[in-house]
Protein backbone atom coordinates (compact mmCIF):
# COMPACT_ATOMS: atom_id res chain seq x y z
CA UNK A 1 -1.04 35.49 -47.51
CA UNK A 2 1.38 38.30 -48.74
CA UNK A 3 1.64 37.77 -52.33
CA UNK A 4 5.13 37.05 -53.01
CA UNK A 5 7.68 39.69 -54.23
CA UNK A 6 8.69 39.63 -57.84
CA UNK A 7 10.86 42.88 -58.08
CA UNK A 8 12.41 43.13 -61.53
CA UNK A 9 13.48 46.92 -62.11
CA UNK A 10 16.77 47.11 -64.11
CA UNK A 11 19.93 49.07 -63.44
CA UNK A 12 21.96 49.76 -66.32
CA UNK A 13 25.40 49.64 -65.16
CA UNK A 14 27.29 52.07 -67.08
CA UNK A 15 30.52 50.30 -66.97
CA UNK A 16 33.10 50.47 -69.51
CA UNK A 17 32.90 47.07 -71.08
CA UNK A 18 31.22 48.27 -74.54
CA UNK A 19 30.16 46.07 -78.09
CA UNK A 20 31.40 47.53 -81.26
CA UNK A 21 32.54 50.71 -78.92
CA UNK A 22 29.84 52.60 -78.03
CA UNK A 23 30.33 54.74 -74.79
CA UNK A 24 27.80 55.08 -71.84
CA UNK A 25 25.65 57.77 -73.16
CA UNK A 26 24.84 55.43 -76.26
CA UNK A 27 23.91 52.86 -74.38
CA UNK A 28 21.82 54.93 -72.13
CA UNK A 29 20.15 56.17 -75.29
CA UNK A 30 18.97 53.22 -76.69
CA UNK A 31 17.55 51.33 -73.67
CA UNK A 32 15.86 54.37 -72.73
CA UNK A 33 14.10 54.60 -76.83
CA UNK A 34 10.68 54.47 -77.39
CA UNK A 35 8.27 57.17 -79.90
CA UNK A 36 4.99 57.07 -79.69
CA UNK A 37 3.29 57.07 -83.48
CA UNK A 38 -0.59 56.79 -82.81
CA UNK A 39 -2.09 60.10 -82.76
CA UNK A 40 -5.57 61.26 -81.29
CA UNK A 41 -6.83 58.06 -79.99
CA UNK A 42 -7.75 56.66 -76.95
CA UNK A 43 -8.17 52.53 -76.02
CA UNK A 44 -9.16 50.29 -73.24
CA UNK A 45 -6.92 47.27 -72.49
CA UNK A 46 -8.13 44.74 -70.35
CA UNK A 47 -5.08 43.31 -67.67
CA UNK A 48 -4.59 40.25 -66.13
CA UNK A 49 -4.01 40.59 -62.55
CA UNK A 50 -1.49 37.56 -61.45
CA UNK A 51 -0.28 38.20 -57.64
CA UNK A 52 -0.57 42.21 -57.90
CA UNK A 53 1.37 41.73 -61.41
CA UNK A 54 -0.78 43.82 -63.87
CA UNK A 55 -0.20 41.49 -67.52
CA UNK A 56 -1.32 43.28 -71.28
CA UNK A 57 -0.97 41.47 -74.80
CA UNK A 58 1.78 43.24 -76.72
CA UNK A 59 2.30 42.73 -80.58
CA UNK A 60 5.49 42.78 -81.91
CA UNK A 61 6.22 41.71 -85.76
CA UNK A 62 2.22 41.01 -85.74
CA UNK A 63 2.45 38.07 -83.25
CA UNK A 64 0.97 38.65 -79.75
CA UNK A 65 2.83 38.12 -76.26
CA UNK A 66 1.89 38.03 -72.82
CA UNK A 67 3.78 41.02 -71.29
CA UNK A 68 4.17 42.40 -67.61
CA UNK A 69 3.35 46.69 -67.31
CA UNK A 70 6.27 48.01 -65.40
CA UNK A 71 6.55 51.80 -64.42
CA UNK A 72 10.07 50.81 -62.76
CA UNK A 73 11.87 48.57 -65.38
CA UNK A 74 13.48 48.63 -69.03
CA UNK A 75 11.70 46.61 -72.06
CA UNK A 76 12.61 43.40 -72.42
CA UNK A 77 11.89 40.52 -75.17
CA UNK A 78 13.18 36.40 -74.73
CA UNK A 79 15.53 35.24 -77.59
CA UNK A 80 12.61 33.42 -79.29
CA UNK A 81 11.01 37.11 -79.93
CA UNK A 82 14.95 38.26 -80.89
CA UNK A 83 14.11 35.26 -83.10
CA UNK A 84 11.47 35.51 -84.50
CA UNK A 85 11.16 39.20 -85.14
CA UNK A 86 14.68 39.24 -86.68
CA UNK A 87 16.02 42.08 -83.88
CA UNK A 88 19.60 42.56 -84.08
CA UNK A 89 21.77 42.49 -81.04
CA UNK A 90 23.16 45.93 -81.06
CA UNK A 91 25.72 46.00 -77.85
CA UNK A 92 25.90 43.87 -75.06
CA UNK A 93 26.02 45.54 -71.58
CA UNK A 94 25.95 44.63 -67.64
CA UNK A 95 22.68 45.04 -66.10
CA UNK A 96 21.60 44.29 -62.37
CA UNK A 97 18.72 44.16 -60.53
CA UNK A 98 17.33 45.43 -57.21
CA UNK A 99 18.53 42.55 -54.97
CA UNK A 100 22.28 43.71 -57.28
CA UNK A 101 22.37 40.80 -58.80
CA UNK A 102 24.24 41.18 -62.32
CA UNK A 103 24.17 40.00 -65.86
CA UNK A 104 25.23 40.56 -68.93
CA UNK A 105 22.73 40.44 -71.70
CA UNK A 106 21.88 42.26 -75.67
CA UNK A 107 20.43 45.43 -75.86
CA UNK A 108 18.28 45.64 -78.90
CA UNK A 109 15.30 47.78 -80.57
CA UNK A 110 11.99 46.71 -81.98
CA UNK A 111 10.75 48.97 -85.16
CA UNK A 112 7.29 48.42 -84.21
CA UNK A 113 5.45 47.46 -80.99
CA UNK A 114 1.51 47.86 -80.49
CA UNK A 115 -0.54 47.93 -77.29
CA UNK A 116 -3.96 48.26 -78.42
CA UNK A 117 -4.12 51.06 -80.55
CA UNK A 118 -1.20 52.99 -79.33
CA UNK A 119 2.01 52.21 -81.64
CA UNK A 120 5.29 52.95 -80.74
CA UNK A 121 8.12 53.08 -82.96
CA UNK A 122 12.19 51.87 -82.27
CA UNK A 123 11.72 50.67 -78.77
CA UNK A 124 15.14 49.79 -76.69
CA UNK A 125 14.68 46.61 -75.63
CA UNK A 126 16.81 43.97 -73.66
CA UNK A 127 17.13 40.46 -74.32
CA UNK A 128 16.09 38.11 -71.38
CA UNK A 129 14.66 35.43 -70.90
CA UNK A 130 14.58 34.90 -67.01
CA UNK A 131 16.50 31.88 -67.15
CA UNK A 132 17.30 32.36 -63.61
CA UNK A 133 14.31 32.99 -61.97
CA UNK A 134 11.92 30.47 -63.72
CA UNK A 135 8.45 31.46 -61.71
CA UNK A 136 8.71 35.27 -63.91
CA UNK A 137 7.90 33.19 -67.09
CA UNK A 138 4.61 32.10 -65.05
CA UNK A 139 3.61 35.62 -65.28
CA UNK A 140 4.68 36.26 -69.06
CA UNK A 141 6.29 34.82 -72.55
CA UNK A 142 7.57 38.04 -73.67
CA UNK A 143 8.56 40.23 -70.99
CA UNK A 144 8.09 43.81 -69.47
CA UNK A 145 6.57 46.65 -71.01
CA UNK A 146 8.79 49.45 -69.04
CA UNK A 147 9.43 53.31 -68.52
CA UNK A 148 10.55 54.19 -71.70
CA UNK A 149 6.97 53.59 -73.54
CA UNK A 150 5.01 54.11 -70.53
CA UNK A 151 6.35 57.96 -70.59
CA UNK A 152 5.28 58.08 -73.97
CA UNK A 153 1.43 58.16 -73.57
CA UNK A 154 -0.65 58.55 -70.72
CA UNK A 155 -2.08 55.21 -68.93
CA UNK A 156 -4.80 54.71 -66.20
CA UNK A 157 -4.62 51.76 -64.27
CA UNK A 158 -8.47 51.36 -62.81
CA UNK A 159 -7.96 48.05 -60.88
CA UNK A 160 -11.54 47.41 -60.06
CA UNK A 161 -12.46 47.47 -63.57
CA UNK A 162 -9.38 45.54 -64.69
CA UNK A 163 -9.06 47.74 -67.21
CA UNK A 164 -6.16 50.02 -68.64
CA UNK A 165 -6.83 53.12 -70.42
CA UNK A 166 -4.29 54.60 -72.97
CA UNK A 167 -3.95 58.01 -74.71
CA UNK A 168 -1.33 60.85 -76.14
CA UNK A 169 -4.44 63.28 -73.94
CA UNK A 170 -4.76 63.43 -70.83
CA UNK A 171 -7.95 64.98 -71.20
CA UNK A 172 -9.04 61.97 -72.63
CA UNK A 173 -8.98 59.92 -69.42
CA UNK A 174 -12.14 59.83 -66.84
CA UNK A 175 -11.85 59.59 -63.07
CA UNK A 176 -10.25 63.05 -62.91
CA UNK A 177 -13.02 65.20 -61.41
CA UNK A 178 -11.81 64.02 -57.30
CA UNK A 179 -8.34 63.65 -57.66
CA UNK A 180 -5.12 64.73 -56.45
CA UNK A 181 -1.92 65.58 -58.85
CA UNK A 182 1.32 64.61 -57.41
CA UNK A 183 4.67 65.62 -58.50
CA UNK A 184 7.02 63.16 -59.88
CA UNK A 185 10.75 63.18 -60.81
CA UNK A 186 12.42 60.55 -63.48
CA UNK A 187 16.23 60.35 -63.50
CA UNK A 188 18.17 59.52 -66.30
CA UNK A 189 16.94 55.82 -66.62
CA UNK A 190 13.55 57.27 -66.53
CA UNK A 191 12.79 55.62 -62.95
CA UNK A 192 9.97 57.88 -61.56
CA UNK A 193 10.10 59.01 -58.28
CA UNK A 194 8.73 60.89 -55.59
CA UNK A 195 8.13 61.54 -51.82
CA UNK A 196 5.62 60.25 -49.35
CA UNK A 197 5.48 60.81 -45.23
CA UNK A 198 5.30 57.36 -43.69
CA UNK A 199 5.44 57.59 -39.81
CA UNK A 200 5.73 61.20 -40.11
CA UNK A 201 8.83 61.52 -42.12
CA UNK A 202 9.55 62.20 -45.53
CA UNK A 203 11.25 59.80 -47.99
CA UNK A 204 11.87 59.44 -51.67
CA UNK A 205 10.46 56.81 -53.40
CA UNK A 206 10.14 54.89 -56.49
CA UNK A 207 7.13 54.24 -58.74
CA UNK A 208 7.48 50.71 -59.02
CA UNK A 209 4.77 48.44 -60.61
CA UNK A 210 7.14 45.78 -60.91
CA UNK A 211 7.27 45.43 -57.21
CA UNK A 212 3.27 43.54 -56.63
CA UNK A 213 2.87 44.49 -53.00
CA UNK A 214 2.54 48.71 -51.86
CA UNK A 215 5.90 49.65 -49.49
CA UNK A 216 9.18 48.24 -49.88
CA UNK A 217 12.23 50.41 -47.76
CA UNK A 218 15.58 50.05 -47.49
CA UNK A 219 17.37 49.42 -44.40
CA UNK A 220 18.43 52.46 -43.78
CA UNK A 221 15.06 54.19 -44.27
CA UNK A 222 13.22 51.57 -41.97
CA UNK A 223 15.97 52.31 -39.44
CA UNK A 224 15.33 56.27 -39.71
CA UNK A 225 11.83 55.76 -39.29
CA UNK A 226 12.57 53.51 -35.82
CA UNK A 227 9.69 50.89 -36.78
CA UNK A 228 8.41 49.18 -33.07
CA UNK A 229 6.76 45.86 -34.03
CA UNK A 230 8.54 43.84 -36.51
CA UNK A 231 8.68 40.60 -38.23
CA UNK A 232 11.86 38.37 -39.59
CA UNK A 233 11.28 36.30 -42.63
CA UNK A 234 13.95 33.81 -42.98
CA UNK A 235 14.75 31.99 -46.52
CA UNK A 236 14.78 33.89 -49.68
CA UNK A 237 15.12 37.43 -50.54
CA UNK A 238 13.65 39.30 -53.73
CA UNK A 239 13.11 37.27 -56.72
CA UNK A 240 14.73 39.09 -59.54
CA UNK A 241 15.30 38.89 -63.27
CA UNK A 242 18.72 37.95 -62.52
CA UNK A 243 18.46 35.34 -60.12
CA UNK A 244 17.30 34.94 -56.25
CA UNK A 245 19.60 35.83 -53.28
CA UNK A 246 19.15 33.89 -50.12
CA UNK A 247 19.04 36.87 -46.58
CA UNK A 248 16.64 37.61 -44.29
CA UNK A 249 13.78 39.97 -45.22
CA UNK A 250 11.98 42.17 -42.43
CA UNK A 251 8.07 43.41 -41.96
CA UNK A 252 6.75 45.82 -39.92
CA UNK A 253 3.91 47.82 -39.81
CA UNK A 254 3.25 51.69 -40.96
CA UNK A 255 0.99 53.83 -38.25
CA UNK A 256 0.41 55.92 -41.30
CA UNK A 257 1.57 56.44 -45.17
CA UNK A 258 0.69 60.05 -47.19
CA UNK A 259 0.46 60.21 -50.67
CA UNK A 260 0.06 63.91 -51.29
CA UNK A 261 -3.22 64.72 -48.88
CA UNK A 262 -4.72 61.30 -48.95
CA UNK A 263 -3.33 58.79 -46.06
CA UNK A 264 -3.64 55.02 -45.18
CA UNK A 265 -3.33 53.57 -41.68
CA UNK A 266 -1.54 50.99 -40.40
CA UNK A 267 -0.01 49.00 -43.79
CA UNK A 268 2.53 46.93 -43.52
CA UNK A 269 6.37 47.69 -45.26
CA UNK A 270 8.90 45.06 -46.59
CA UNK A 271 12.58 45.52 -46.03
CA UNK A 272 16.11 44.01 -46.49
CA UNK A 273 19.53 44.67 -46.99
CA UNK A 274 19.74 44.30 -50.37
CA UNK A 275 16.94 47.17 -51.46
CA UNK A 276 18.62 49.66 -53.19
CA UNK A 277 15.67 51.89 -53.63
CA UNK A 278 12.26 52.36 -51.47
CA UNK A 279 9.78 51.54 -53.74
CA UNK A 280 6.03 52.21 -53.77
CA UNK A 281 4.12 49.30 -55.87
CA UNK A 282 1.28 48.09 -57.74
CA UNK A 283 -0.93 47.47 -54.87
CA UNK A 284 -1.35 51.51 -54.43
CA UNK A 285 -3.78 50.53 -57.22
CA UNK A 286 -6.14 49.00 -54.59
CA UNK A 287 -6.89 52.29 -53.00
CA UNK A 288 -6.70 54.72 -55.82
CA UNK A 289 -7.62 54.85 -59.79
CA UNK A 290 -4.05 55.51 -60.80
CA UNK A 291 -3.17 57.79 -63.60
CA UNK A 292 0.74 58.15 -65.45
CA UNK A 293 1.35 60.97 -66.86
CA UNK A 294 4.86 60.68 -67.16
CA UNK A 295 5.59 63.41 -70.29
CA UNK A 296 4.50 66.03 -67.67
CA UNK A 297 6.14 64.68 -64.58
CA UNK A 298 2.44 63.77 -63.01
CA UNK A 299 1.07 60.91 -61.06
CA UNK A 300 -2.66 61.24 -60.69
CA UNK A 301 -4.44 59.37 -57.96
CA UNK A 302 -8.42 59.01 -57.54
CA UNK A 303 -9.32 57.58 -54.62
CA UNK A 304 -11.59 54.69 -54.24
CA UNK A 305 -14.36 54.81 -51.69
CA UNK A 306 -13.01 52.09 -49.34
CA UNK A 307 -10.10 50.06 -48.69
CA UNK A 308 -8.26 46.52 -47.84
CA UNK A 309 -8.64 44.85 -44.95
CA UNK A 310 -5.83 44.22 -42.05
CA UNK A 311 -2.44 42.58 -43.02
CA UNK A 312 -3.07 38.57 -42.56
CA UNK A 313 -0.85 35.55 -43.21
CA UNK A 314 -0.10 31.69 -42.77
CA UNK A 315 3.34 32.40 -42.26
CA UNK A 316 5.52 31.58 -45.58
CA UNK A 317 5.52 32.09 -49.23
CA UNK A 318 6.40 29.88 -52.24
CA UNK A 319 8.51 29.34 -55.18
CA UNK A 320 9.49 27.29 -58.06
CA UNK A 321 12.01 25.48 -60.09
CA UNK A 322 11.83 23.57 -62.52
CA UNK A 323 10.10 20.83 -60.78
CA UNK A 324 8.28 21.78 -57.78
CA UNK A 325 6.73 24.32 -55.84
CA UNK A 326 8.49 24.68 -52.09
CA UNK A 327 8.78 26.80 -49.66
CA UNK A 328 10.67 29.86 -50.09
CA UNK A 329 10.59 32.13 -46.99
CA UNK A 330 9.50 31.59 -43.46
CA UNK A 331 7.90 34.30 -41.28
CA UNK A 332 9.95 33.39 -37.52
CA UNK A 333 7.32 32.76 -34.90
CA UNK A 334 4.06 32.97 -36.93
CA UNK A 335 1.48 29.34 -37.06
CA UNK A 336 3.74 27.93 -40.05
CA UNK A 337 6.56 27.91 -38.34
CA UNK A 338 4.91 26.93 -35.25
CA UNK A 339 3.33 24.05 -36.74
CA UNK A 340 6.83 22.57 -38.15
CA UNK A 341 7.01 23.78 -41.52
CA UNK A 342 10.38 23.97 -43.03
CA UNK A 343 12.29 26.02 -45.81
CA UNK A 344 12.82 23.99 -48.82
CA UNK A 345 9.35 21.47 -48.17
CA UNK A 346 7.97 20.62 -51.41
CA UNK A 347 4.90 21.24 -51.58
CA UNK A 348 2.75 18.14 -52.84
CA UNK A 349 -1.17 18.52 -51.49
CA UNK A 350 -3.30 21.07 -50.23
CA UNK A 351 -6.40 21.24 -49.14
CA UNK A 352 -7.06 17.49 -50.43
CA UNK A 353 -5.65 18.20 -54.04
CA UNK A 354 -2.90 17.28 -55.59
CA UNK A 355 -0.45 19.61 -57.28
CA UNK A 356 0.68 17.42 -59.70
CA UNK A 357 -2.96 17.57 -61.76
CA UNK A 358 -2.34 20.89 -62.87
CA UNK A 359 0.98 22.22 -65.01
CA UNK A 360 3.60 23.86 -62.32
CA UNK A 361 2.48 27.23 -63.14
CA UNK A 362 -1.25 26.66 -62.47
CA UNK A 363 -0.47 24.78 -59.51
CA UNK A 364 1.60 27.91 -58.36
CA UNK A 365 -1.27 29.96 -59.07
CA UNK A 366 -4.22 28.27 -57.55
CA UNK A 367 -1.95 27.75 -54.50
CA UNK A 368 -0.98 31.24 -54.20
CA UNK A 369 -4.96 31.90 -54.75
CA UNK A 370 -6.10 29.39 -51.74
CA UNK A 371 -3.39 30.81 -49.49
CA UNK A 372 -4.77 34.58 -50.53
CA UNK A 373 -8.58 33.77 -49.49
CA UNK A 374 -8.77 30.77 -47.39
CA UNK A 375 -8.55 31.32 -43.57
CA UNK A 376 -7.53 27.27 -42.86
CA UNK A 377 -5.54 25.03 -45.04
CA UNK A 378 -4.40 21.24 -44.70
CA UNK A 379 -0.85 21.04 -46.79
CA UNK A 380 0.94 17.65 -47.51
CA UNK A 381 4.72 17.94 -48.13
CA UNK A 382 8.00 16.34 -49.17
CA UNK A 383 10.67 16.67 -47.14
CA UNK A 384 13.30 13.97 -48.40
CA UNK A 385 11.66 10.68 -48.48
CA UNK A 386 9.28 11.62 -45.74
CA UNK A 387 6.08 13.32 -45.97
CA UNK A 388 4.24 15.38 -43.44
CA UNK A 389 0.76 16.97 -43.18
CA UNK A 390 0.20 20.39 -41.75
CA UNK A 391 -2.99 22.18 -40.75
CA UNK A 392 -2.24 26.07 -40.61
CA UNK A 393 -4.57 28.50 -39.46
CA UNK A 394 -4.00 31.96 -40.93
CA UNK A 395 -3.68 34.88 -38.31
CA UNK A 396 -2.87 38.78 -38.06
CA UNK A 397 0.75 39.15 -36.69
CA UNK A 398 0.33 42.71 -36.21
């Protein structure tokens, strides 16, 4: 099952609606604020791996949140951390997201915020609380930990160890002996990027740890690199912070992807019209001990000894409201759709279990989880007043 996409990167739109008249460059300067105070130290954080989301407790005004760790999107708290931690709304601006969806929210800075023992003083932060795309707060009750602090220290993501390593040294970090330095850029926002071959060509990517799943393109660089077998996913499109647009989403797979000299075979890449960027995500953690050095312009891969197994799925992926669990996208001509599974089913039963004795989000988990590992599943569903049972046997499309 291909976890589902959750791609919440931030654009600040530098438009010329300001609060209290600040101009562009202001506004640019405070989302992008962040100091780090700790000095000579290094700490081990134990994550939370939810879907390829990578989740850290962050303390802000000495009360501890759930928070998503980012490399591709601004710092964010919800209005009950604006609350309670007394931040004043300092402008309001226009953000969007990468499926260019917009909103307008508060821009904000926290004095103090602490990730194990690295501090880090007047953080720009926005205010959201992901009103619009309910299954996020699943994943977090404060928010994402973003660019701006992340280039601030250096961070090691070692997946297999679910651990995060933090320091202001990079000669503090292990798992450096065997590995490979790769150049990265970050514009103005602070979005890092940098360029990998896939199929042979060269393309510019972004670092995106926001995005759970390893290639997403755009359509015009999936077009350039003339892609042979592909799949069409019908129903919904990226699931951002601003809200979910309904288009067709496309799969196909890679003959090859290089990341400086190492290379993977035959991985599969996401794309749809609404991409703005090509992103590279957190799975690239499954195949490497991943480093950010971000001060420096560096991303640091070691690589692990072995790697995942072949693309597999039953043909769909989920979502929720604020009710249910149903189904969100539909890959055309795969066993789910063979079968007579529908956009839109509520999902109700599967494998013998009800949904309903769990809370939505741990029924959106442990479903996600049985769809991830199981080869054959029996799902009841809702489809109106009727219900239907489907047995699904997962296969490899490519």
């Amino acid at each position: 099952m291909r976890r589902i996409t959750i791609t919440i990167i931030f654009t600040l739109l530098l438009t010329k609606t300001f609060v209290f008249g600040q101009s562009a460059k202001e506004q640019l300067s405070i989302a992008n604020s962040a100091k780090l105070a700790s000095r000579n130290f290094y700490d081990e954080i134990t994550f939370s791996e939810k879907l390829g989301y990578f989740t850290i407790q962050v303390k802000i005004d000495y009360s501890s949140y759930e928070y998503i760790f980012d490399t591709g999107g601004y710092n964010t708290v919800t209005s009950k951390i604006m609350e309670n931690a007394n931040l004043l709304s300092l402008m309001e601006v226009e953000v969007g997201s990468s499926n260019k969806i917009k909103s307008k929210i508060k821009l904000s800075k926290v004095p103090l915020l602490q990730i194990g023992k690295a501090q880090f003083e007047n953080v720009g932060v926005f205010n959201f609380d992901f009103s619009f795309s309910p299954v996020i707060n699943c994943y977090t009750n404060g928010g994402l930990i973003g660019k701006s602090v992340i280039r601030e220290a250096v961070w090691q993501i070692d997946y297999r160890k679910s651990v995060i390593r933090v320091s202001d040294n990079l000669a503090n970090m292990p798992n450096l002996d065997k590995s490979e330095k790769i150049k990265i850029e970050l514009d103005k926002t602070l979005n890092p990027f940098l360029k990998l071959m896939i199929n042979g060509k060269q393309e510019r990517f972004m670092l995106d740890f926001g995005y759970g799943g390893l290639i997403s393109l755009t359509e015009k660089t999936a077009s350039s690199i003339k892609p042979t077998n592909i799949l069409t996913i019908e129903g919904e499109g990226n699931i951002s912070a601003n809200g979910i647009v309904r288009e067709k989403t496309y799969v196909t797979l890679l003959k090859n992807l290089k990341i400086g000299k190492s290379e993977l075979k035959n991985k599969v890449a996401y794309y749809s019209k609404s991409n703005n960027y090509n992103l590279i995500g957190s799975e690239l953690t499954k195949y490497f001990i991943v480093t950010l050095n971000f001060k420096d312009e560096e991303l640091i891969l070691t690589p692990y000894s072995d790697t995942e197994n072949d693309f597999e799925t039953f043909g769909f992926n989920i979502n929720l409201d604020g009710s249910k669990i149903y189904v969100s996208k539909l890959f055309n001509g795969l066993n789910a759709q063979k079968v007579g599974l529908l956009l839109n089913d509520e999902i109700i039963n599967i494998n013998g279990r009800h949904l309903s004795e769990l809370t939505l989000c741990d029924s959106y988990f442990n479903l996600n989880n049985i769809l991830r590992t199981e080869k054959e599943i029996s799902l009841r569903i809702k489809r109106g007043e009727e219900q239907k049972e489907f047995r699904i046997v997962k296969q490899k499309p490519f």
